[in-house]
Protein backbone atom coordinates (compact mmCIF):
# COMPACT_ATOMS: atom_id res chain seq x y z
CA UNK A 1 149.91 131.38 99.32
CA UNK A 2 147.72 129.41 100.70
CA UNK A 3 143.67 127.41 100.22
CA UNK A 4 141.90 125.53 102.45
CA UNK A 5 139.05 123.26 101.79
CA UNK A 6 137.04 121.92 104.76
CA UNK A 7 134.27 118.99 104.15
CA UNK A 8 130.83 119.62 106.58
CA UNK A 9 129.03 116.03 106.46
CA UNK A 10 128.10 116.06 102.61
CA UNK A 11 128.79 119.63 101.40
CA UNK A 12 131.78 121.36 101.10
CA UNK A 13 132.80 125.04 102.36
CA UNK A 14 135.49 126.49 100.43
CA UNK A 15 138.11 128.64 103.08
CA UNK A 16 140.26 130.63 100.53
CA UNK A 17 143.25 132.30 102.34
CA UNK A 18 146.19 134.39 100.29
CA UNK A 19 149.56 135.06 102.60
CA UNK A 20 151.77 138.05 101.35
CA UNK A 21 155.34 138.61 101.93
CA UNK A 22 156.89 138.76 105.10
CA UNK A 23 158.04 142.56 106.81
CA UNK A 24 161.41 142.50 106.49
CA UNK A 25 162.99 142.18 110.62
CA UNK A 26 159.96 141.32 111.79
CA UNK A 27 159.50 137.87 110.20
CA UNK A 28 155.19 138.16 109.91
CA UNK A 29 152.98 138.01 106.77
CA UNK A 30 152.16 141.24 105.75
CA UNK A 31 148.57 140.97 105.54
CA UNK A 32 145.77 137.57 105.10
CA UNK A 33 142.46 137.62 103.28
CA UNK A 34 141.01 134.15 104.75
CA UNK A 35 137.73 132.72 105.18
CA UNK A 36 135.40 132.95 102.05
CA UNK A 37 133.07 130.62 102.71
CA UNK A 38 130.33 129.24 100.26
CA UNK A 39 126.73 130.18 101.20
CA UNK A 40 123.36 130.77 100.02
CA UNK A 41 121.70 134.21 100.96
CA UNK A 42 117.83 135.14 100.22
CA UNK A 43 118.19 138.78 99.27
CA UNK A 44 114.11 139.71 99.09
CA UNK A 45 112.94 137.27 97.13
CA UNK A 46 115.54 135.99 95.28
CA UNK A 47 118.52 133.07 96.60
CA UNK A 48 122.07 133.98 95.52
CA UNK A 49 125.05 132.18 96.17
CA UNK A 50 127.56 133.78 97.29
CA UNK A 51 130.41 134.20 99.87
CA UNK A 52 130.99 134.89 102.93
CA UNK A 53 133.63 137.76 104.00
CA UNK A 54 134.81 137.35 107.69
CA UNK A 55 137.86 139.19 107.68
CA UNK A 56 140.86 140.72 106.20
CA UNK A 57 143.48 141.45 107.79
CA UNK A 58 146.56 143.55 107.18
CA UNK A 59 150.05 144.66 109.01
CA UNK A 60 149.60 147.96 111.26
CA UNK A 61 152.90 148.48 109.37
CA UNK A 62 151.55 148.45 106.27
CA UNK A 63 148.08 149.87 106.51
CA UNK A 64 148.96 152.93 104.54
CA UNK A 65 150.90 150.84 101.51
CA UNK A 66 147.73 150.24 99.50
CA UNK A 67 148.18 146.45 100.72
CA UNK A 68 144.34 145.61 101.08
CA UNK A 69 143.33 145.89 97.04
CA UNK A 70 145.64 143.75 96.37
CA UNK A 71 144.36 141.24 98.75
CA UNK A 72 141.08 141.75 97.36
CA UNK A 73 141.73 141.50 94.14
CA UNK A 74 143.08 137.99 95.14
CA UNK A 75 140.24 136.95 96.70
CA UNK A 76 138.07 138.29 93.98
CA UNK A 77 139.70 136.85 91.51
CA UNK A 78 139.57 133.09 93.21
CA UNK A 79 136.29 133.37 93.96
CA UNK A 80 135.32 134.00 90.30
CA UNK A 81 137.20 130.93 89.31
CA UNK A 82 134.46 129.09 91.06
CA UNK A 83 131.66 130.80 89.02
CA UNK A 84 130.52 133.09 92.04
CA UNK A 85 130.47 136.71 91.56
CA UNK A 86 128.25 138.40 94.51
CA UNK A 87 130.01 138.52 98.34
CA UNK A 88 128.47 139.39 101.57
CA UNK A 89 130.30 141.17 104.29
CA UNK A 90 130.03 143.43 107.63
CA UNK A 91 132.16 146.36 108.45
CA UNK A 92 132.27 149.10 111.41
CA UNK A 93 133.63 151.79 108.61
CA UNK A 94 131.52 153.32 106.17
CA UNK A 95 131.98 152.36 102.79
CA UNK A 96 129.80 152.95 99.53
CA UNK A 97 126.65 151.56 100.05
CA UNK A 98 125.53 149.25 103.32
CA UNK A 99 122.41 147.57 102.26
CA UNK A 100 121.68 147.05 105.87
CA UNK A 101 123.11 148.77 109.21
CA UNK A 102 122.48 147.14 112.74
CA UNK A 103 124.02 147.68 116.46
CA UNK A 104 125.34 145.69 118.95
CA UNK A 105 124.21 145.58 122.24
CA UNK A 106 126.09 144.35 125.53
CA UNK A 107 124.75 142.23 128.60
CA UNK A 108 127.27 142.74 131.52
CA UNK A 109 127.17 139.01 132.91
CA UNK A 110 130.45 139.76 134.84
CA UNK A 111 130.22 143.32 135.87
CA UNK A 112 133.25 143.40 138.17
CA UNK A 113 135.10 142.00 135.95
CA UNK A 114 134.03 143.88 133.19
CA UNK A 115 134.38 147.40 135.04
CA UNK A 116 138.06 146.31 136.33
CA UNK A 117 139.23 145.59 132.89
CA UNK A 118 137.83 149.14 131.83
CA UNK A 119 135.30 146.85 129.01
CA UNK A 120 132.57 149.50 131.08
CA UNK A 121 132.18 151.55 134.07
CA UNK A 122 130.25 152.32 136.97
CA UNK A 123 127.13 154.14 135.83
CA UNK A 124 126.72 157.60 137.34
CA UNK A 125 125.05 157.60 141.13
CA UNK A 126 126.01 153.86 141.31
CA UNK A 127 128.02 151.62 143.45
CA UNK A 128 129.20 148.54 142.89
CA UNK A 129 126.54 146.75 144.87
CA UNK A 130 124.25 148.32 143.25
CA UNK A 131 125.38 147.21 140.11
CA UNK A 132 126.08 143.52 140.77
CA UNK A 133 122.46 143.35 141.95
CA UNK A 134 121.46 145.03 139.09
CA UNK A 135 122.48 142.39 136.71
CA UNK A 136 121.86 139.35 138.83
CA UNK A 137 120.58 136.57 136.95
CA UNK A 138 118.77 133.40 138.19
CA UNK A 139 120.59 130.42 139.28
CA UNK A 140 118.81 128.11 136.83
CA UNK A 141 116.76 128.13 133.47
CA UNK A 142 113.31 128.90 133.76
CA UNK A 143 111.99 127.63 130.21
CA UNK A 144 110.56 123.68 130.46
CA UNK A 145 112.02 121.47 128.43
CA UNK A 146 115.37 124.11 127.65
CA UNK A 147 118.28 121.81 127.18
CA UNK A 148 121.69 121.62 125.09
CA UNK A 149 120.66 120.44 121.45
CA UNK A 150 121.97 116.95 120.63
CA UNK A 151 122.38 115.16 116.94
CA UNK A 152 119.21 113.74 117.49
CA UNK A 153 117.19 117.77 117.30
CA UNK A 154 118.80 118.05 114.26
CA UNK A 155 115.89 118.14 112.05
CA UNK A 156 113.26 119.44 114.19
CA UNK A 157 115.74 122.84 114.68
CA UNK A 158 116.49 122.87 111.66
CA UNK A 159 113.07 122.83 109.87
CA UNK A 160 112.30 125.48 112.45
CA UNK A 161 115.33 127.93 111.48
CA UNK A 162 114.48 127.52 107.84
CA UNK A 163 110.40 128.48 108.20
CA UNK A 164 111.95 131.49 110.56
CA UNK A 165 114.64 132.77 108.11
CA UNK A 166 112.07 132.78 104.89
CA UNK A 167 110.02 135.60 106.62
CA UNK A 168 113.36 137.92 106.23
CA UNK A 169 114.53 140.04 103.55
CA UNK A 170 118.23 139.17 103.94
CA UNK A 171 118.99 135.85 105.39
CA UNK A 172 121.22 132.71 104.77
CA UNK A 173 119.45 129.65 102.95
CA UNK A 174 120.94 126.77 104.72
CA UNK A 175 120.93 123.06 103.67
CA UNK A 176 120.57 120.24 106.48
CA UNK A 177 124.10 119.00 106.43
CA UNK A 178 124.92 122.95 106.43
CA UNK A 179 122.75 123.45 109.96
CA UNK A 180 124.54 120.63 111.25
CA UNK A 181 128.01 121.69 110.70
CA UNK A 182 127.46 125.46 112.03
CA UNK A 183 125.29 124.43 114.86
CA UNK A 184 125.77 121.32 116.50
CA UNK A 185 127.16 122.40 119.65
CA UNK A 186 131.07 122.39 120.05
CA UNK A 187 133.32 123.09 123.12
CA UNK A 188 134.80 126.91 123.02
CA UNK A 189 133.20 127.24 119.38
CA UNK A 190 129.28 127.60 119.94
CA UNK A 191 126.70 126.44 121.98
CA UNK A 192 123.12 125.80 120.61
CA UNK A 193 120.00 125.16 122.85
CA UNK A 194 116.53 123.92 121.81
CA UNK A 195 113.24 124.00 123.69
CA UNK A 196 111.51 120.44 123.61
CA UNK A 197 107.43 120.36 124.10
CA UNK A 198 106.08 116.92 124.33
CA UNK A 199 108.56 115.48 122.09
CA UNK A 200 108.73 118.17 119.07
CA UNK A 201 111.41 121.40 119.07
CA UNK A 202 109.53 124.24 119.59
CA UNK A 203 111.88 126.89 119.75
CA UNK A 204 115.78 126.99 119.31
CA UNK A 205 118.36 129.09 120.35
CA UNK A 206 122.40 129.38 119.53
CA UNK A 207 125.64 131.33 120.68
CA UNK A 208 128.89 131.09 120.01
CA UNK A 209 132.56 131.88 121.74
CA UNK A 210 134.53 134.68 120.41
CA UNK A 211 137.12 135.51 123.45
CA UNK A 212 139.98 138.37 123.86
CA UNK A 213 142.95 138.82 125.49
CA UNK A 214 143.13 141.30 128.39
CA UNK A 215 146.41 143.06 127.98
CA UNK A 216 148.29 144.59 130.23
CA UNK A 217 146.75 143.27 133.61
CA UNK A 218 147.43 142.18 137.09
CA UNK A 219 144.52 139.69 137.59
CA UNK A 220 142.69 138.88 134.15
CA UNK A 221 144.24 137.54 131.04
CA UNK A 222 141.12 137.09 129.21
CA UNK A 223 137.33 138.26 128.18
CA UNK A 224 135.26 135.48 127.78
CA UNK A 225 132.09 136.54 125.17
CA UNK A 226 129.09 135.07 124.33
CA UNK A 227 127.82 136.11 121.07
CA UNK A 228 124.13 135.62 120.08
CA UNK A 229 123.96 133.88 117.13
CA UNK A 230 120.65 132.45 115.75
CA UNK A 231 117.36 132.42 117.67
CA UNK A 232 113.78 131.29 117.12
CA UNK A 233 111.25 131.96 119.27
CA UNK A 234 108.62 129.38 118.10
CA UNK A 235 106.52 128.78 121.33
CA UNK A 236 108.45 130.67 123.93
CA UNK A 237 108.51 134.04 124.12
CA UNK A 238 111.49 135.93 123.48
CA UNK A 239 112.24 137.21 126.36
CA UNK A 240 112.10 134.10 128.53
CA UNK A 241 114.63 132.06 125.86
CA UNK A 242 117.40 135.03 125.78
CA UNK A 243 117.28 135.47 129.26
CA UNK A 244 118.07 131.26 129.59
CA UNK A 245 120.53 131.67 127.03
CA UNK A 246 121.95 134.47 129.78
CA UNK A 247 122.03 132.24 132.37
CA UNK A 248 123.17 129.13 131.14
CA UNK A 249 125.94 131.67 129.89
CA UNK A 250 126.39 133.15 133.14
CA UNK A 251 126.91 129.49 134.89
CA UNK A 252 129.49 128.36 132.13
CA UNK A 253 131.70 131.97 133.01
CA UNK A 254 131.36 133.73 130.78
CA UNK A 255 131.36 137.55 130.91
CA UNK A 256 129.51 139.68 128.65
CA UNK A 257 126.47 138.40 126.10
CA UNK A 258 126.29 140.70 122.91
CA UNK A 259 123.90 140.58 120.39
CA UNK A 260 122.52 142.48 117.44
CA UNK A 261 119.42 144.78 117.33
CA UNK A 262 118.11 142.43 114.02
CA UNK A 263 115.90 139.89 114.02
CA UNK A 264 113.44 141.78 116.71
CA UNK A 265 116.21 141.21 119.23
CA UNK A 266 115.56 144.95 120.38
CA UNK A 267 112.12 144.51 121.54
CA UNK A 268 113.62 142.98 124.49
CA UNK A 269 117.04 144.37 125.12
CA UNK A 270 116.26 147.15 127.47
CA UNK A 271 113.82 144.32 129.81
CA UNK A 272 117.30 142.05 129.60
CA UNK A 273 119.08 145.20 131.03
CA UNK A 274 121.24 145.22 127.68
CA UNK A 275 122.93 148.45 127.17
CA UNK A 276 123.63 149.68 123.74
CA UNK A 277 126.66 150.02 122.38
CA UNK A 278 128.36 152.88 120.91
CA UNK A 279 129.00 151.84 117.32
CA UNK A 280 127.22 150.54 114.29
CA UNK A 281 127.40 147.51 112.27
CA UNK A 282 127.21 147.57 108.75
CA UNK A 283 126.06 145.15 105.51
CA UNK A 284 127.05 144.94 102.61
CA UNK A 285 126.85 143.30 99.00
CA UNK A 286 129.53 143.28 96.66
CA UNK A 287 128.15 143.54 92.82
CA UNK A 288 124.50 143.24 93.64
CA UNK A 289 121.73 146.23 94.62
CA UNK A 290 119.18 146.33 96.62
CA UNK A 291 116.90 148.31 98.45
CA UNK A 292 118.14 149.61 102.26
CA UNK A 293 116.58 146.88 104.89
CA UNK A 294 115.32 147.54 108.44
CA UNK A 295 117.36 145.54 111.15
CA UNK A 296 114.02 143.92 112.05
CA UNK A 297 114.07 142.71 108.64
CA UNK A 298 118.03 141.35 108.40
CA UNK A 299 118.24 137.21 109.32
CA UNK A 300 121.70 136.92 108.89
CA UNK A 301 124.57 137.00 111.24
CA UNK A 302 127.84 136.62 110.16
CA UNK A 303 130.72 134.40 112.86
């Protein structure tokens, strides 16, 4: 067994993790519950604290051994020790009840990469040509005053995110020291972008990194992915800030953008030649109800 406590500049974030045995022969943990991390979440109108589910993962060997209870009992039970007893958490199964259910979409950035590895195909009537041409980008940003954010945006972002997130019906409630710690920009962890207007951050933007191995290939080893994290329009349209946040990802190689259809991300996906993708995302809240909410309507994103 194992817990993990990492400090973010003035508040903590608790990371519980709970090992269990090893598989005999094959000398591995049999399954890890890990990253429960402390947060504050505006469900409607009221703030809960709660945590924050990543993952939990178990053996392929032991999938059908009734392994993941037990490792969320564990996690349950830790997690009440602290005084918390609501968790938020996204699946791609079905499980009694989402509060919430969203889809990603994918922006090829790379499409002969992408088609090579099998990650998507040629489109019916269409050639390769065609389809690099299709999703060329620009060489360069198009949005004055579009830059990486530095310490120094810090509070101008972050006042912006927090006035943006209030007008949703399920959405983290961050602190300052909080903003700072998830986005201040960090290499091959997340990238974060703000839009400056005669001094003042007017709109703010944020990805982060989440790559995967390639297996069993000649040429590519890995898929590098770009996935949209939080974004505020403010001053600049939509449209024009995602399609910077494409091409600054496009310069730094990366291969595929994906994002979710909340926030009123859709409204713009088809223009950004996004293509949707064929499963669904969905949210849920352990021991706490609540009405179902619209995607255009959901804030929060989960890393």
């Amino acid at each position: 067994m194992s817990k993990t406590t990492t400090t973010c500049s003035g508040s903590t974030i608790q990371l519980l993790s709970w090992i269990g045995r090893s598989i005999p022969r094959a000398g591995c943990p049999s399954g890890i519950a890990a990253s429960a991390s402390r947060r504050t979440v505006k469900i409607y109108d009221k703030q809960k604290r709660v945590v924050e589910i990543n993952f939990l993962c178990v053996h392929k060997r032991l999938r059908n051994k009734r392994v993941a209870p037990v490792l969320i009992r564990e996690i349950t039970r830790r997690v009440n020790q602290q005084g918390i007893f609501q968790a938020v958490y996204t699946a791609g199964v079905i499980l009694p009840k989402p509060v919430a259910r969203c889809r990603y979409w994918h922006r090829s950035l790379n499409p002969r990469k992408l088609i090579d590895i099998k990650f998507s195909h040629l489109a019916r009537n269409m050639t390769m040509q065609r389809t690099l041409k299709l999703y060329r980008l620009p060489d360069e940003t198009k949005t004055p005053g579009f830059r990486m954010m530095t310490a120094a945006d810090i509070t101008g972002a972050y006042t912006l995110l927090a006035q943006y997130l209030s007008t949703f019906e399920l959405a983290p409630v961050f602190t300052r020291d909080e903003f700072e710690y998830w986005f201040l920009p960090r290499p091959n962890i997340i990238d974060s972008f703000v839009v400056e207007t005669e001094g003042k951050v007017t709109a703010f933007c944020s990805f982060y990194h989440l790559p995967s191995t390639v297996v069993s290939h000649p040429r590519y080893k890995q898929l590098k992915a770009a996935y949209a994290y939080y974004t505020v329009p403010g001053k600049t349209p939509l449209k024009e800030l995602l399609l910077d946040c494409l091409v600054w990802a496009k310069k730094h190689d990366f291969d595929v953008f994906n994002a979710l259809d909340l926030m009123g991300n859709s409204f713009v996906f088809e223009d950004l030649k996004f293509g949707i993708g064929d499963g669904n995302l969905q949210y849920y809240l352990y021991n706490w109800k609540c009405p179902m909410i619209e995607p255009d309507k959901v804030g929060l994103v989960l890393m």
